[in-house]
Protein backbone atom coordinates (compact mmCIF):
# COMPACT_ATOMS: atom_id res chain seq x y z
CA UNK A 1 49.83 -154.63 106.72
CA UNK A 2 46.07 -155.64 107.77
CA UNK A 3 43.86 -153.82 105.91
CA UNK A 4 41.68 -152.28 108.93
CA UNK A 5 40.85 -148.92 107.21
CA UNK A 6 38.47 -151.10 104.64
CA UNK A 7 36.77 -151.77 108.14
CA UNK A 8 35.35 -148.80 109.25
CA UNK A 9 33.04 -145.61 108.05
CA UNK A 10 35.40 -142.28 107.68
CA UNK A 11 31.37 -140.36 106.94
CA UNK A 12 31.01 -141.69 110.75
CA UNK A 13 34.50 -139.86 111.60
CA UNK A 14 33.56 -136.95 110.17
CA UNK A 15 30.55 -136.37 111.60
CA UNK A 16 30.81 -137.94 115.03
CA UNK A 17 34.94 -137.77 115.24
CA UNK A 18 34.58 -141.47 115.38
CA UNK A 19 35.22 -144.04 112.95
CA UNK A 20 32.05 -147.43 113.10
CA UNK A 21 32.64 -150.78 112.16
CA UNK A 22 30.59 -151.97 109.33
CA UNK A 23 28.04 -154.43 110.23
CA UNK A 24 25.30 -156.47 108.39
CA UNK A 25 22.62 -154.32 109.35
CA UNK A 26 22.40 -150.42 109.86
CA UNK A 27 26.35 -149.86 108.91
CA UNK A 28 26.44 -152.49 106.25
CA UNK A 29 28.94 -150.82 103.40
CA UNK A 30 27.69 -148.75 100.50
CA UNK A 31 30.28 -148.62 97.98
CA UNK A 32 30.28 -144.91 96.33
CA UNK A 33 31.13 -144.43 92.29
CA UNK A 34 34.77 -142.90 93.50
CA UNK A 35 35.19 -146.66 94.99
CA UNK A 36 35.37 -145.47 98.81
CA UNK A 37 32.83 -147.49 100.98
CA UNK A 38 30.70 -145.48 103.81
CA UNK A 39 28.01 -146.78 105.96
CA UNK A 40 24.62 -147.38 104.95
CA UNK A 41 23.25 -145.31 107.96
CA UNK A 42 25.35 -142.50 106.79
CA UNK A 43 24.41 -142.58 102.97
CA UNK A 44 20.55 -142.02 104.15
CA UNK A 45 21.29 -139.28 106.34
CA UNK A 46 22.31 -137.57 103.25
CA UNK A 47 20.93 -138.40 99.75
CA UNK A 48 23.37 -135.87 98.06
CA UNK A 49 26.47 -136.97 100.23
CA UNK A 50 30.30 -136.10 99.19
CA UNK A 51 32.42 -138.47 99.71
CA UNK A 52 34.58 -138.29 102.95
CA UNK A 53 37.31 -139.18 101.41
CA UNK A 54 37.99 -137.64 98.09
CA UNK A 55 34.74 -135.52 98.12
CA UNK A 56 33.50 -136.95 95.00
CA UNK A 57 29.94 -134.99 94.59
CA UNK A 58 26.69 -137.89 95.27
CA UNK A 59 28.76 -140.58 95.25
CA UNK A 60 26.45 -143.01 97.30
CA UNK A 61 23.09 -142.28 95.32
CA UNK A 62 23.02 -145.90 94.35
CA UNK A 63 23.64 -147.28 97.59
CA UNK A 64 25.37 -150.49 96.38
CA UNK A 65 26.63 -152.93 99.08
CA UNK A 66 30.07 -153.42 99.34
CA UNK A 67 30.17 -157.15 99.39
CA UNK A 68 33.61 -157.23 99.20
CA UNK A 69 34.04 -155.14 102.17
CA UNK A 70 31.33 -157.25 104.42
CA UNK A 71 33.26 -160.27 103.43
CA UNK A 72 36.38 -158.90 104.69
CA UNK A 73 34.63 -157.68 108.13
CA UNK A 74 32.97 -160.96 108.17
CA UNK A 75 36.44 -162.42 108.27
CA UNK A 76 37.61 -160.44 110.94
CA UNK A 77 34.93 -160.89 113.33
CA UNK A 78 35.34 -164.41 112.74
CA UNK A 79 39.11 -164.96 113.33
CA UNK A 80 39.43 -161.87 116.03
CA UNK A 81 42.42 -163.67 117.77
CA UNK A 82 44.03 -164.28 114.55
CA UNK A 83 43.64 -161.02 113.39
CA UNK A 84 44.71 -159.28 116.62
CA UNK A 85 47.64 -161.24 116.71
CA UNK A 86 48.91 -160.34 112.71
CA UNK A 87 48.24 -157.03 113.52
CA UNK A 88 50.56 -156.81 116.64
CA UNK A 89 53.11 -159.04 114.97
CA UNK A 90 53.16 -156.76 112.03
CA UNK A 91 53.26 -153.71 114.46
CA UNK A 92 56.22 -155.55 116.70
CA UNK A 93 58.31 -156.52 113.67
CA UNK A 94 57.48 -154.58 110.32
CA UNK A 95 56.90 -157.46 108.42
CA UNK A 96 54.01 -157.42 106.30
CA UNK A 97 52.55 -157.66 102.34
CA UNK A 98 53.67 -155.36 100.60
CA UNK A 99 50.56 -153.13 98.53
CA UNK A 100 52.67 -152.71 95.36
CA UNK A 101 54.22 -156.33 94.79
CA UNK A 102 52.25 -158.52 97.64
CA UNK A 103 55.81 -159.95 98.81
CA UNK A 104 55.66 -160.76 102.23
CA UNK A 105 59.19 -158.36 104.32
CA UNK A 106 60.05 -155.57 106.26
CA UNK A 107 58.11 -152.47 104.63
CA UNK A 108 58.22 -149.15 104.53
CA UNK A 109 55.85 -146.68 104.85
CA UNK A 110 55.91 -143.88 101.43
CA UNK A 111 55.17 -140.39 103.50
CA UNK A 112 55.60 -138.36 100.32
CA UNK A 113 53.16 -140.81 98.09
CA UNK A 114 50.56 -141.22 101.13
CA UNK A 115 50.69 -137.24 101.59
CA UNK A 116 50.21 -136.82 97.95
CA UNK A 117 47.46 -139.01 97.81
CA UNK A 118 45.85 -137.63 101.04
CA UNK A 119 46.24 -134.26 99.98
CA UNK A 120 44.49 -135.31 96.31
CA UNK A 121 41.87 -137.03 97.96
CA UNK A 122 40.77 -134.72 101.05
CA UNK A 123 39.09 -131.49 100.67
CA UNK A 124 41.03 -129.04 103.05
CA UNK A 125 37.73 -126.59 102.57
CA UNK A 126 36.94 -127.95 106.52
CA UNK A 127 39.99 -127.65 107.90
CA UNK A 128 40.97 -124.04 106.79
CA UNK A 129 40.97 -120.87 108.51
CA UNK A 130 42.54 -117.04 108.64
CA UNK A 131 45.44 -116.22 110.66
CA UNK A 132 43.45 -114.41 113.35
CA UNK A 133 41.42 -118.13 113.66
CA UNK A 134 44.38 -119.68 113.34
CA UNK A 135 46.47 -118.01 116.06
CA UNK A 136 43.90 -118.48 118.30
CA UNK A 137 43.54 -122.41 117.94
CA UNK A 138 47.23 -122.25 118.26
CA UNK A 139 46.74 -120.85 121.58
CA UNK A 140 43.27 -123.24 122.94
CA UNK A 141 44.86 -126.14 121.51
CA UNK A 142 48.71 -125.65 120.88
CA UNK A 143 48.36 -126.60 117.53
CA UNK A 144 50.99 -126.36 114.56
CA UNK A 145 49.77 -124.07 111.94
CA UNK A 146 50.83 -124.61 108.36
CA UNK A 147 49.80 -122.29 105.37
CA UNK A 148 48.03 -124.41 102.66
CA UNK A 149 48.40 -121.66 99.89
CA UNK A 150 50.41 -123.29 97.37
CA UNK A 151 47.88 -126.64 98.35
CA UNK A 152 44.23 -125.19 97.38
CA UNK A 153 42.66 -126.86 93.95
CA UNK A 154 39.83 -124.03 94.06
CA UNK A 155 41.28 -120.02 93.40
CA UNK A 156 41.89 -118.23 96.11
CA UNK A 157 40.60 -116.12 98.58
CA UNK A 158 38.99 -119.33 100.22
CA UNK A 159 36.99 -119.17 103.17
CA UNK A 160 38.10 -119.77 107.19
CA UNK A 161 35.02 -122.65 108.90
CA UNK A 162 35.38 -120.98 111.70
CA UNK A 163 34.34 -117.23 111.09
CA UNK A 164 33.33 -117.82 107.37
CA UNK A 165 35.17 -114.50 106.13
CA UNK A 166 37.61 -114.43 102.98
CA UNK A 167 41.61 -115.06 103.38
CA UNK A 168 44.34 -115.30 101.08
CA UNK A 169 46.37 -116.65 103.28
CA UNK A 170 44.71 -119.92 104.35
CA UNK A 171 45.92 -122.18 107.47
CA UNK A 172 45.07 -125.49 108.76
CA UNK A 173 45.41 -127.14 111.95
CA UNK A 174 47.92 -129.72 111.76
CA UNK A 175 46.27 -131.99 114.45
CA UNK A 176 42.33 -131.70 113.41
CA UNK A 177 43.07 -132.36 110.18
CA UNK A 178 45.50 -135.34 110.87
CA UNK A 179 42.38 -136.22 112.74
CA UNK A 180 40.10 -136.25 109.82
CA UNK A 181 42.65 -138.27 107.76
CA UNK A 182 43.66 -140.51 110.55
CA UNK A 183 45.03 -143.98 109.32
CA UNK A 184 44.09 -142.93 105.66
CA UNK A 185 46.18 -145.12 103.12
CA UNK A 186 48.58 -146.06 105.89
CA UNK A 187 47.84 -149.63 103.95
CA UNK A 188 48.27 -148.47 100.54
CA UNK A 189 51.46 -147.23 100.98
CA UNK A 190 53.51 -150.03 102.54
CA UNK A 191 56.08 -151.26 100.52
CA UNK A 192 59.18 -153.45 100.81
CA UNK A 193 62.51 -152.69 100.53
CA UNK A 194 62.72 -153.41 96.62
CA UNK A 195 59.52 -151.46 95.86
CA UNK A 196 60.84 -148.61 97.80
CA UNK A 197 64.21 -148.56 95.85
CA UNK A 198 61.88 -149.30 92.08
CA UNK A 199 59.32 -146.60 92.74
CA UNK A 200 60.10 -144.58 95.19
CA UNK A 201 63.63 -143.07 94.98
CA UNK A 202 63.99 -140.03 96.81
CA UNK A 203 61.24 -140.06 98.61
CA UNK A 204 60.34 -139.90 102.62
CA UNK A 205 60.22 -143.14 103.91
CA UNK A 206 59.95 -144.78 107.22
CA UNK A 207 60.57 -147.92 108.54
CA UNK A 208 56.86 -149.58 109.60
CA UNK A 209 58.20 -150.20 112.82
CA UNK A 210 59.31 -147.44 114.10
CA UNK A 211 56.74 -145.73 113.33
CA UNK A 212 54.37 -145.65 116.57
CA UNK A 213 51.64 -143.76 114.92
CA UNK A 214 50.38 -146.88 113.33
CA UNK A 215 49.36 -148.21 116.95
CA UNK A 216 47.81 -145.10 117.53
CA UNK A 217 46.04 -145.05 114.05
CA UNK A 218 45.29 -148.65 114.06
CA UNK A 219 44.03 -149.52 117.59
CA UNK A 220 40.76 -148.19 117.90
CA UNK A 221 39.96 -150.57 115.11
CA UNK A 222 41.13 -153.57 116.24
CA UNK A 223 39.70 -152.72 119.77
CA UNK A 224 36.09 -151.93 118.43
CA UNK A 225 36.48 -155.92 116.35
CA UNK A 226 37.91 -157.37 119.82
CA UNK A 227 34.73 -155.62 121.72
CA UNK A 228 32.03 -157.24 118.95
CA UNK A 229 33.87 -160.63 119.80
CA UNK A 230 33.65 -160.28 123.45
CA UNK A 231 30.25 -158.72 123.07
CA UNK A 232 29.05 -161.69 121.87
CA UNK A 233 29.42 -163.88 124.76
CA UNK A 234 26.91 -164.46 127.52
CA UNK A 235 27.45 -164.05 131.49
CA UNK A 236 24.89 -166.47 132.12
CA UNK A 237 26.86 -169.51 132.16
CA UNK A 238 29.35 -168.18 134.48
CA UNK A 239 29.75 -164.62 135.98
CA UNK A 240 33.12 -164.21 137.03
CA UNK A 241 34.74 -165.97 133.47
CA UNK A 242 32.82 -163.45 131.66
CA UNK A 243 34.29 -160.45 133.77
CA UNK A 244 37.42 -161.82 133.68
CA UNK A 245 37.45 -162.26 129.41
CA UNK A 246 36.35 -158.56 129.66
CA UNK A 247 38.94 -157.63 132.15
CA UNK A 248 41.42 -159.41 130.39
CA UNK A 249 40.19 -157.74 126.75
CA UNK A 250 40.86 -154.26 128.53
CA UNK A 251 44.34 -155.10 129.32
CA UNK A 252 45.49 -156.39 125.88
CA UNK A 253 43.78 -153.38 124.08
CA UNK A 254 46.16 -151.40 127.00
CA UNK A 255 49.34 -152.66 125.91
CA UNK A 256 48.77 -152.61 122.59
CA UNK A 257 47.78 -149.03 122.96
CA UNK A 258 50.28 -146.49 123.20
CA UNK A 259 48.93 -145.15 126.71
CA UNK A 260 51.65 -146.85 128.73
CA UNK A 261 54.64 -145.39 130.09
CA UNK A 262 57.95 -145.16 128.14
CA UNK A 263 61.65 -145.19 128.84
CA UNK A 264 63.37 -142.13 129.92
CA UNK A 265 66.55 -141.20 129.89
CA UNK A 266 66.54 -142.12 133.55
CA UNK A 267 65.62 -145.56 133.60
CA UNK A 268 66.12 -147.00 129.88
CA UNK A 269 68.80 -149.91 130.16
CA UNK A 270 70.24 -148.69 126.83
CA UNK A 271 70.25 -145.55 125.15
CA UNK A 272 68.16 -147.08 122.04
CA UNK A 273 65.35 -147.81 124.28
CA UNK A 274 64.93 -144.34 125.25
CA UNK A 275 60.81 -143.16 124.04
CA UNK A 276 60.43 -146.86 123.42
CA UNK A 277 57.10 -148.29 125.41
CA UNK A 278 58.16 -150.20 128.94
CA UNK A 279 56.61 -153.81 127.73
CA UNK A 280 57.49 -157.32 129.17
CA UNK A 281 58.51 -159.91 126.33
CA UNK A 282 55.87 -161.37 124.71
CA UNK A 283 53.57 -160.06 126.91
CA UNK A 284 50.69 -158.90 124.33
CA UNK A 285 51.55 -162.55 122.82
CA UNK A 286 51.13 -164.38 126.12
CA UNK A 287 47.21 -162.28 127.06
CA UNK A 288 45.92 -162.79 123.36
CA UNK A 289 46.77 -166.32 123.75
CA UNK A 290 44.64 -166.32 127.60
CA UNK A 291 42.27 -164.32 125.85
CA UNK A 292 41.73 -166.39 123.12
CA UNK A 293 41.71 -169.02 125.59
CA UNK A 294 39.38 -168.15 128.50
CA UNK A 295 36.86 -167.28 125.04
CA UNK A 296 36.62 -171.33 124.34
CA UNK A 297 36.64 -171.93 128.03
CA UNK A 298 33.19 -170.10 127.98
CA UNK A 299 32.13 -170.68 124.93
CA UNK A 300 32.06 -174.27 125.53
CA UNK A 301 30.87 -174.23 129.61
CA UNK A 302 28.10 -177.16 129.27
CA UNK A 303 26.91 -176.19 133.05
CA UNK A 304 25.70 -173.01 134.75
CA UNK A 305 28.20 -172.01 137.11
CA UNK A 306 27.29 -171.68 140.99
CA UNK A 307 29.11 -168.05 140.80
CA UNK A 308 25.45 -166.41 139.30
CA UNK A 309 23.36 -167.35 142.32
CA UNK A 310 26.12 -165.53 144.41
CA UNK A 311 25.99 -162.62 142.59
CA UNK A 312 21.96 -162.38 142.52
CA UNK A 313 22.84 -162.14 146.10
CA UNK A 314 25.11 -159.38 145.71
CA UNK A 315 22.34 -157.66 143.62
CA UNK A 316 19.69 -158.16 146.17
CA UNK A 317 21.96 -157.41 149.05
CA UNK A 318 23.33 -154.04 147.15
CA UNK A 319 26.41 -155.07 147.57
CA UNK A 320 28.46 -152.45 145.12
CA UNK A 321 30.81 -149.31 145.59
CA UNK A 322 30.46 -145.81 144.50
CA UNK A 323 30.64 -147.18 140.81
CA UNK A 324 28.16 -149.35 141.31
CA UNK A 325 30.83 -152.20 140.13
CA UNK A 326 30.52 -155.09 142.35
CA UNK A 327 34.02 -154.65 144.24
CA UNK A 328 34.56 -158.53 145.62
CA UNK A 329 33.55 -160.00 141.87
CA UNK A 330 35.82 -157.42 140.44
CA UNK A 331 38.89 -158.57 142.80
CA UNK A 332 38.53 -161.93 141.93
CA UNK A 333 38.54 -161.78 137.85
CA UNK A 334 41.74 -159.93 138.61
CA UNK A 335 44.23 -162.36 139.48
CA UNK A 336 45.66 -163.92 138.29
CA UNK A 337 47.47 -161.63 136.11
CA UNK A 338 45.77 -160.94 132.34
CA UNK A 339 48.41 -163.41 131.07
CA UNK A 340 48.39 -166.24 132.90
CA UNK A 341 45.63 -169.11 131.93
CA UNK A 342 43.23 -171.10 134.77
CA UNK A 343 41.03 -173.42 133.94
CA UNK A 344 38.25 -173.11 136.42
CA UNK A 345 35.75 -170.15 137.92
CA UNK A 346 37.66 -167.36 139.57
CA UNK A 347 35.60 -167.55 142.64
CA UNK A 348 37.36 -171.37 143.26
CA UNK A 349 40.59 -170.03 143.03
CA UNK A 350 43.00 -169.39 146.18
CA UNK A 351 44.14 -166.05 144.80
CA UNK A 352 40.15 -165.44 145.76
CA UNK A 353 40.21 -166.77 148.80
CA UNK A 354 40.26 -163.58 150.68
CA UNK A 355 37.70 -161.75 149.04
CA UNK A 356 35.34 -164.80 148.90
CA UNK A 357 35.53 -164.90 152.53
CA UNK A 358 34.86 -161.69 152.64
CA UNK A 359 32.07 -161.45 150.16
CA UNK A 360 30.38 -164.83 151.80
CA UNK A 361 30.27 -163.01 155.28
CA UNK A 362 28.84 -160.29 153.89
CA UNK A 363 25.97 -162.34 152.40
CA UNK A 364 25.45 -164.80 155.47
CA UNK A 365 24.84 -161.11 157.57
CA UNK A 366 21.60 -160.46 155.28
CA UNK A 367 21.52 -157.03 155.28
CA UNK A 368 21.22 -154.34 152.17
CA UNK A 369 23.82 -152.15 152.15
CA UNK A 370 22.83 -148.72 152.63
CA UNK A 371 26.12 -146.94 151.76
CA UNK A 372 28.56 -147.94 148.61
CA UNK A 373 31.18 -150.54 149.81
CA UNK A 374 35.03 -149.70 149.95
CA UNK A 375 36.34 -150.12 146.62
CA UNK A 376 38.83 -152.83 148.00
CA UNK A 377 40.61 -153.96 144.85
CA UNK A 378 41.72 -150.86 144.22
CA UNK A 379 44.45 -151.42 147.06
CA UNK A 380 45.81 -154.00 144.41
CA UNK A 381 48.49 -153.04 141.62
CA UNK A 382 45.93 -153.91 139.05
CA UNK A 383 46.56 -150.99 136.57
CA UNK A 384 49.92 -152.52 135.18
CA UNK A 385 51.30 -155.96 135.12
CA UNK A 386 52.90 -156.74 138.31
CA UNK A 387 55.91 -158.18 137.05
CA UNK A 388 55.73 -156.07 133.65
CA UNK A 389 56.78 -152.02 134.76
CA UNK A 390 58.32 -151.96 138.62
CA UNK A 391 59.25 -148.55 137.72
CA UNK A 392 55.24 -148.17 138.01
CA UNK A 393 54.14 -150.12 140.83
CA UNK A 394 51.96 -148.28 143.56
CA UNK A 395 50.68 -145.81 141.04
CA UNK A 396 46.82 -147.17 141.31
CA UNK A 397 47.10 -146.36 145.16
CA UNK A 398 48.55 -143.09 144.72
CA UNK A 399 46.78 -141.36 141.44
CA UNK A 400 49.86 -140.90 139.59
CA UNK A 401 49.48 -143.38 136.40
């Protein structure tokens, strides 16, 4: 697997409910005497900080930088496209190094080690509450409820976070606490097939693709490292390419998401695909490679693009919808489709024609707008791949997807 969860800050997570990227400045990594890593930002706000992770007491008082870690991220910034592309591939096929041997095959993914370890290493002190706070998050939030009794390293009665009184009978939420512990050793514990059957005989195992949750575990990672990468790049040399990279960077973090629709029992063309994502072959392959792509394109743009005095006109002429997104610019970065490559400005393109025309009309009139254009490009199927999910086609127009 790619080793994204030496990436991020799990202090972050538990504070915010977010996981940051370590950075060279602010979040640069501290490494703690327990060996977990949290932000540098973090290990101020808090001289006398637990760890997150295995709540090792003032772990970070010597604030040592993880060099190791910035090295890694350092790596990953670098070779985005590379990295976004293992970690599909590995996602896609289950091949990956295994953590016990370093062989490269199909792994596995230990849930009774990882579990163990999780449980070892988390303190369930914020998670736990009575039954009376319990039943009632089971009702707000449809929760599942499991009693933690047998699981509590201090002696009992603990204490519920929510009303602070005594129980001998402690519960957790199932989903805040997967929450807190999301994508925790996911990395550590995939193993090939001959570590499984060496060291972990009897044991729940999974296969590492089938199991969806690593998308879901996984992608907010690689979509805050594809973000820094497309942060970096400047509009100034051409308008339209730059809202196209970020339109197409929006799309490839979409499919590689798991907020797309899935086979039913209705429309699946086998029974096997049935709960398996609706996704065009080699599509996520075919819009990293654009992506990577329309990146060099304008990266390497020598000349300022004649696009940026049209939109200053757009600007001046206030020439935006309700969102205040400028609607004809918008149109045009979206075709062609996120994973097809062009070589030129958007606004040259005949897919554009129409809303160039448009657009140039508008300007040659010389007047400010004084109410929010229509939001034309919303008419187009733009929230799915046209020729990716026909099941799905007119859902933009009608609200549905």
């Amino acid at each position: 697997m790619i080793h994204l969860e030496s990436l991020v800050c799990y202090a972050c997570q538990t504070n915010q409910n977010e996981r940051n990227l370590f950075d060279d400045k602010d979040r640069r990594a501290i490494v703690g005497t327990c060996g977990h890593s949290i932000c540098f930002t973090c290990s101020i706000s808090d001289e006398n900080r637990n760890c997150p992770i295995c709540s090792k007491p003032n772990a970070f008082i010597h604030r040592t930088v993880n060099y190791e870690a910035m090295a890694q991220m350092e790596y990953y910034r670098t070779n985005m496209f590379a990295t976004f592309r293992k970690w599909w591939e590995t996602l896609k096929t289950g091949v990956g190094v295994c953590s016990n041997c370093t062989s490269m095959g199909n792994l596995r993914i230990c849930f009774t080690c990882r579990e163990a370890q999780n449980l070892k290493d988390h303190d369930l002190s914020n998670d736990i509450m009575c039954p009376p706070c319990a039943d009632t998050h089971v009702k707000l939030d449809q929760c599942d409820i499991t009693s933690v009794r047998h699981l509590i390293k201090n002696p009992l009665p603990a204490h519920c976070h929510e009303c602070g009184n005594e129980t001998d009978d402690p519960r957790i939420c199932e989903g805040l606490s997967h929450i807190r512990r999301k994508s925790l050793k996911f990395d550590t514990f995939s193993v090939c097939a001959d570590c499984i059957i060496e060291h972990h005989d009897g044991h729940e195992t999974m296969k590492a693709v089938d199991l969806y949750s690593l998308r879901w575990c996984t992608v907010d990672i690689i979509s805050k490292l594809l973000w820094n990468k497309l942060g970096g790049t400047t509009d100034q040399k051409c308008k339209l390419r730059k809202m196209r990279l970020d339109h197409i960077g929006q799309r490839a973090i979409y499919w590689a998401s798991l907020d797309y629709p899935l086979y039913t029992e209705k429309n699946a063309p086998e029974p096997k695909l049935i709960g398996q994502p609706i996704i065009k072959e080699n599509l996520i392959e075919s819009i990293i490679d654009v992506l990577e792509d329309q990146y060099n394109q304008l990266e390497e743009l020598k000349e300022t693009c004649g696009c940026g005095e049209v939109y200053k006109e757009v600007e001046r002429l206030k020439l935006f919808d309700e969102r205040g997104f400028p609607t004809h610019f918008e149109a045009m970065c979206m075709e062609p489709d996120s994973n097809v490559k062009i070589d030129r400005c958007p606004f040259d393109l005949e897919s554009s024609r129409e809303w160039r025309k448009e657009l140039l009309e508008l300007i040659e009139r010389n007047e400010v707008a004084t109410e929010p254009l229509e939001a034309i490009w919303f008419e187009k199927d733009i929230l799915f791949e046209s020729d990716t999910c026909e099941i799905m086609r007119g859902s933009s127009m009608t609200g549905d997807g």
